[in-house]
PDB file of N, CA and C in Angstrom:
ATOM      1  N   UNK A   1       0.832  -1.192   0.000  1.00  0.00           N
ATOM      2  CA  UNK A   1       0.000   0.000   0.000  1.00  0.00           C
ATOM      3  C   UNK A   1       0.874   1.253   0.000  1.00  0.00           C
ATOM      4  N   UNK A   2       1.393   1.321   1.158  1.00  0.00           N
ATOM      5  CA  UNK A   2       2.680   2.426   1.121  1.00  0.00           C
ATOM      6  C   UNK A   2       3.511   2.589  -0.881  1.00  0.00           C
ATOM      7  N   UNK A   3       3.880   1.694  -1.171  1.00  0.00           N
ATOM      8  CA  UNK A   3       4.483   1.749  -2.452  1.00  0.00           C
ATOM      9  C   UNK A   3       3.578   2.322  -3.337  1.00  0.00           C
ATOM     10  N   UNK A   4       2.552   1.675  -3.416  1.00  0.00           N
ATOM     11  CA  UNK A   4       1.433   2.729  -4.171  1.00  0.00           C
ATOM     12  C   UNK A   4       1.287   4.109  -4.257  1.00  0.00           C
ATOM     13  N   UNK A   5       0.919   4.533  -2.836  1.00  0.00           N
ATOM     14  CA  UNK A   5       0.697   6.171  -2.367  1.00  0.00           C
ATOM     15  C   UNK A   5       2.392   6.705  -2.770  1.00  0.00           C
ATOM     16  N   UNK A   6       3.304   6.363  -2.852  1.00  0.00           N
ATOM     17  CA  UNK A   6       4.974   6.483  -2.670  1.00  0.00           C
ATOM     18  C   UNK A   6       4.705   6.864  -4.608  1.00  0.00           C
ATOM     19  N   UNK A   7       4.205   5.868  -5.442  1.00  0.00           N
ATOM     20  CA  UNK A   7       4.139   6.283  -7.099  1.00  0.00           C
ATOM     21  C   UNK A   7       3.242   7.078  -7.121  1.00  0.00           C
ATOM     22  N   UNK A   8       1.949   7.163  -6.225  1.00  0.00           N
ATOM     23  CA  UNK A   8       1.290   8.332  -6.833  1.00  0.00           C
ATOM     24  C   UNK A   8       1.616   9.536  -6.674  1.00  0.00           C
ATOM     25  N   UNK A   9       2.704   9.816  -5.345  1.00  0.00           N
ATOM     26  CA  UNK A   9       3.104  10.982  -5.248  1.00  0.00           C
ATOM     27  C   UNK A   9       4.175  11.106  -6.166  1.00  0.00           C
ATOM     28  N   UNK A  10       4.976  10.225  -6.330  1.00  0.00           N
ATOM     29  CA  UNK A  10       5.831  10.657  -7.755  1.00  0.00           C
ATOM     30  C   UNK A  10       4.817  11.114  -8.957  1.00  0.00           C
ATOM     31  N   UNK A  11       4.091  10.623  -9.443  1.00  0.00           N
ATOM     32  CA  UNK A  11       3.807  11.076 -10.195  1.00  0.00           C
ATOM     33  C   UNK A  11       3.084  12.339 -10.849  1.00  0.00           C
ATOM     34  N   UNK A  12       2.229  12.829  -9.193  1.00  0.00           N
ATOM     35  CA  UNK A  12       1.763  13.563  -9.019  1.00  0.00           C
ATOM     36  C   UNK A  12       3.163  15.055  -9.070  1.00  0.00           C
ATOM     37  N   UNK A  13       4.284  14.891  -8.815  1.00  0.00           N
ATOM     38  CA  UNK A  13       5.290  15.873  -8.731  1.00  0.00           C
ATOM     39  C   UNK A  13       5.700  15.324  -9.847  1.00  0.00           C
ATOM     40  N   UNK A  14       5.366  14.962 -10.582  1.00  0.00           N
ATOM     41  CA  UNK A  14       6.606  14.487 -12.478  1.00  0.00           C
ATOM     42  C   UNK A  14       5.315  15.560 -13.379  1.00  0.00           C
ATOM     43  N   UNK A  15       4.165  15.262 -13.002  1.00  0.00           N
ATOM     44  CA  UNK A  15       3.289  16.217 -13.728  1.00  0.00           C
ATOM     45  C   UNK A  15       3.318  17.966 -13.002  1.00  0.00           C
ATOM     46  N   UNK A  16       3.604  17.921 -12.145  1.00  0.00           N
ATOM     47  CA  UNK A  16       3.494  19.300 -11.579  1.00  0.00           C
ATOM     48  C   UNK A  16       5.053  20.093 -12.190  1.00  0.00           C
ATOM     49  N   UNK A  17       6.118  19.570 -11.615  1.00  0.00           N
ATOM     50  CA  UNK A  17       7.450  19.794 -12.519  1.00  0.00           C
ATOM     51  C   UNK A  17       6.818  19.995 -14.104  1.00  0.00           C
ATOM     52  N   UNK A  18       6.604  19.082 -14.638  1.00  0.00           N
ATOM     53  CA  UNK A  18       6.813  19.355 -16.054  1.00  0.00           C
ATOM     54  C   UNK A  18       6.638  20.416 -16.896  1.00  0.00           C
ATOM     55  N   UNK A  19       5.020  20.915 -15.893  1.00  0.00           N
ATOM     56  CA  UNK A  19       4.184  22.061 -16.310  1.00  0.00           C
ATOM     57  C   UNK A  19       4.859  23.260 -15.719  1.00  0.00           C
ATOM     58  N   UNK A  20       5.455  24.071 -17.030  1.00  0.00           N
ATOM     59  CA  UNK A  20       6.017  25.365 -16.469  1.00  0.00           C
ATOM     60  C   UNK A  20       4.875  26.718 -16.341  1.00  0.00           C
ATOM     61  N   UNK A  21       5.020  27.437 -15.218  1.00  0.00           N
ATOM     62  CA  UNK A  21       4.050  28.037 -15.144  1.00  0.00           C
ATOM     63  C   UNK A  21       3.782  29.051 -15.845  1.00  0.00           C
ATOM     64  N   UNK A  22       2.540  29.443 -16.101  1.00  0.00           N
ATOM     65  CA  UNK A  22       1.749  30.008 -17.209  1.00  0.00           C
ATOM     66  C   UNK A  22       1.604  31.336 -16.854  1.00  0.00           C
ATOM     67  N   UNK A  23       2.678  32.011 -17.965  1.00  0.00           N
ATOM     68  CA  UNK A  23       2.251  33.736 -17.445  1.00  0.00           C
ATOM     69  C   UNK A  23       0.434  34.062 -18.590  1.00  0.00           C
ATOM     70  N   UNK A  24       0.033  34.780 -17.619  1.00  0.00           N
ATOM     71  CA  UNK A  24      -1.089  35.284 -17.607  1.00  0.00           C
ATOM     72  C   UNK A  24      -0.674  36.276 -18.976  1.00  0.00           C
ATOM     73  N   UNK A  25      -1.766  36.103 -20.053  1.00  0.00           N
ATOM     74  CA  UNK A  25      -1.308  37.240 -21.321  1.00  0.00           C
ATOM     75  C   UNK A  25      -1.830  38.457 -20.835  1.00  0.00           C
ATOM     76  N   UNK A  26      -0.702  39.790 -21.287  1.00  0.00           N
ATOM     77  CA  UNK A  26      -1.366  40.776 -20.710  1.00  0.00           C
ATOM     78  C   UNK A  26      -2.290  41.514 -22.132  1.00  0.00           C
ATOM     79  N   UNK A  27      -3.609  41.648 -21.191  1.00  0.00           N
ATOM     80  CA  UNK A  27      -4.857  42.384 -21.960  1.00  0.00           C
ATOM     81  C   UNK A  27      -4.555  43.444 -22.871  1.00  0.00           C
ATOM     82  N   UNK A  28      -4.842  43.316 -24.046  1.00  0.00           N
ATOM     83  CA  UNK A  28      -4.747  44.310 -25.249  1.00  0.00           C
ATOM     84  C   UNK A  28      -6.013  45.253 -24.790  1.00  0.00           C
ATOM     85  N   UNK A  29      -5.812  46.990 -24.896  1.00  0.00           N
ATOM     86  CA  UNK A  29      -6.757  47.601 -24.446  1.00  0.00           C
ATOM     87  C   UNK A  29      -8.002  47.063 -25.666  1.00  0.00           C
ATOM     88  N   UNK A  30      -9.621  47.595 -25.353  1.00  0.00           N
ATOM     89  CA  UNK A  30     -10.156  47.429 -26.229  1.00  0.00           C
ATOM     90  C   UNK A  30     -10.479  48.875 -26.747  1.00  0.00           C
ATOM     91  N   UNK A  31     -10.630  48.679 -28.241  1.00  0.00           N
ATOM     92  CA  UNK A  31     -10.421  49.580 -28.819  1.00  0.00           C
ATOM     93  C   UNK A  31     -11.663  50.498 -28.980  1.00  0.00           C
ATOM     94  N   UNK A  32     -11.239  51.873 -28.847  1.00  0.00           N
ATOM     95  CA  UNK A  32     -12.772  52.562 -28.580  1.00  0.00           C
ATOM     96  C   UNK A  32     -13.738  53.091 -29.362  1.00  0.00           C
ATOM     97  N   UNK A  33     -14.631  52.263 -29.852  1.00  0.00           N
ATOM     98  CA  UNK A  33     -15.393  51.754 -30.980  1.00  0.00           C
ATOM     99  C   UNK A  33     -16.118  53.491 -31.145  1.00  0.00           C
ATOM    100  N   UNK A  34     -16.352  53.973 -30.304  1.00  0.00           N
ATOM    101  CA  UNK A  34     -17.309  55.484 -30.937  1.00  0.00           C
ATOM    102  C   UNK A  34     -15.983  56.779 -30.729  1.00  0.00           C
ATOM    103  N   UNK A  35     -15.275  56.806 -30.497  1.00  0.00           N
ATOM    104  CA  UNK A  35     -14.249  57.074 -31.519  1.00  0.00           C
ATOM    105  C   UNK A  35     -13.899  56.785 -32.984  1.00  0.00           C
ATOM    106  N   UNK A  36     -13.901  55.557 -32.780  1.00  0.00           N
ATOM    107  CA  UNK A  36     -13.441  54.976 -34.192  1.00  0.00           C
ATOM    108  C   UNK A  36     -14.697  55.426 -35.275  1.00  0.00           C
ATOM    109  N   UNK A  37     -15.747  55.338 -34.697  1.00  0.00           N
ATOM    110  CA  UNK A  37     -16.961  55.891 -35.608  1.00  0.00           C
ATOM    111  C   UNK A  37     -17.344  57.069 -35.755  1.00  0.00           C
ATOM    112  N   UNK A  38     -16.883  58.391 -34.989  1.00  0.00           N
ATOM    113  CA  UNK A  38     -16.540  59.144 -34.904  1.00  0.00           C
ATOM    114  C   UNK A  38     -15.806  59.747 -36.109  1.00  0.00           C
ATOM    115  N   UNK A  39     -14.730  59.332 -36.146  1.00  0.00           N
ATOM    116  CA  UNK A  39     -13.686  59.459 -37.105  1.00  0.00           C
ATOM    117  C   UNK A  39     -13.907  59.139 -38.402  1.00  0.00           C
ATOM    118  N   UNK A  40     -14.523  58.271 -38.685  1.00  0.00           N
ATOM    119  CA  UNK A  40     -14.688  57.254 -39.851  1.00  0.00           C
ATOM    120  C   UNK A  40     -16.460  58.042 -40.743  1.00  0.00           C
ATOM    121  N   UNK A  41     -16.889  57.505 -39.705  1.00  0.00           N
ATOM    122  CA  UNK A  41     -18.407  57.751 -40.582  1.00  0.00           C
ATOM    123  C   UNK A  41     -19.027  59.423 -40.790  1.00  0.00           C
ATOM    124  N   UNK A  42     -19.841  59.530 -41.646  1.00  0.00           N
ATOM    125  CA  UNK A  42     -20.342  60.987 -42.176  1.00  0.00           C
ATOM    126  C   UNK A  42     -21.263  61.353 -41.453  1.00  0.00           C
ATOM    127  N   UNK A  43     -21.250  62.434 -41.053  1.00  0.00           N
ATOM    128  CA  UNK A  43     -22.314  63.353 -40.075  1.00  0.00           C
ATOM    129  C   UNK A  43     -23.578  62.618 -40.669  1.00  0.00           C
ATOM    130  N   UNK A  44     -24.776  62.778 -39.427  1.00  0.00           N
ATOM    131  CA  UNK A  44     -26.069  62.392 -39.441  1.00  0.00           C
ATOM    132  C   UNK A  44     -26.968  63.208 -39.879  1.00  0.00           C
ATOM    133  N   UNK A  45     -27.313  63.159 -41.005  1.00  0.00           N
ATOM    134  CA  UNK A  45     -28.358  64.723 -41.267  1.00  0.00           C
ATOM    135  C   UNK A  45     -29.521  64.204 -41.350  1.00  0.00           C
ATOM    136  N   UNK A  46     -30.458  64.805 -40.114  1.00  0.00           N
ATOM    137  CA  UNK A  46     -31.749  64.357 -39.630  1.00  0.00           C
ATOM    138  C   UNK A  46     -32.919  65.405 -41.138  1.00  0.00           C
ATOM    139  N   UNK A  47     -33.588  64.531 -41.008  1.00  0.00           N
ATOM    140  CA  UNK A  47     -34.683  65.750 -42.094  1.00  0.00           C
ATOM    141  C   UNK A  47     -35.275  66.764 -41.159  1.00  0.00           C
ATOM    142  N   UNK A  48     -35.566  67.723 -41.357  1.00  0.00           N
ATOM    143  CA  UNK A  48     -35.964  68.839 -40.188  1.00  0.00           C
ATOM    144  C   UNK A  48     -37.328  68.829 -40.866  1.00  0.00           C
ATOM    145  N   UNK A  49     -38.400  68.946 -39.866  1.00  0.00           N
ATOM    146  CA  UNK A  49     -39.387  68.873 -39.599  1.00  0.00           C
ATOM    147  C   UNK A  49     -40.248  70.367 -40.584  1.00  0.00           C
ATOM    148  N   UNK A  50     -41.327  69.931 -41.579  1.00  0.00           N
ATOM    149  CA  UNK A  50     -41.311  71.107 -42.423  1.00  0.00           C
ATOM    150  C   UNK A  50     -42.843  71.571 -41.971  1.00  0.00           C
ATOM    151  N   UNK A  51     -42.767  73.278 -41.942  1.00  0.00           N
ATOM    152  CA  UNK A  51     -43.963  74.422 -41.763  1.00  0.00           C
ATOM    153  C   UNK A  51     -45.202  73.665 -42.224  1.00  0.00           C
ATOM    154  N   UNK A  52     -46.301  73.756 -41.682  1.00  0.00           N
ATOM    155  CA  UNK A  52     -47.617  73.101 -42.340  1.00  0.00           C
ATOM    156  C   UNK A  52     -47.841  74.385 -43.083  1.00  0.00           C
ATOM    157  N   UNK A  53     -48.517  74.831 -44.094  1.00  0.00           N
ATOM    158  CA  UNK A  53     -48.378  75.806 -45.061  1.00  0.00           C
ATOM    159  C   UNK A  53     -49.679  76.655 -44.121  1.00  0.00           C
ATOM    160  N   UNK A  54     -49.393  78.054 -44.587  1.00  0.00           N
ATOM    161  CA  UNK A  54     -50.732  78.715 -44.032  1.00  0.00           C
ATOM    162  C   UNK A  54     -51.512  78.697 -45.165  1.00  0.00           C
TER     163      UNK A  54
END
């Protein structure tokens, strides 16, 4: 029994060793979409609301 628990802890430290630890990726800002539309797209020209005739 002992010999057992004795390989599982080896093995349990042959997988932990192996795995080198994982740097965290650092976050790309996100990019600021109404700016970007801002910049890009053509003014909004609303229809203006017309005189009922006298």
């Amino acid at each position: 029994m002992e010999e057992i628990l004795a390989s599982i802890r080896r093995i349990i430290a042959d997988d932990q060793a192996a795995k080198p630890a994982e740097i965290a990726p650092v976050p790309e800002p996100e990019p600021d979409d109404v700016l970007d539309l801002a910049e890009v797209a053509e003014p909004v020209i609303r229809p203006r609301a017309v005189a009922p005739p006298e």
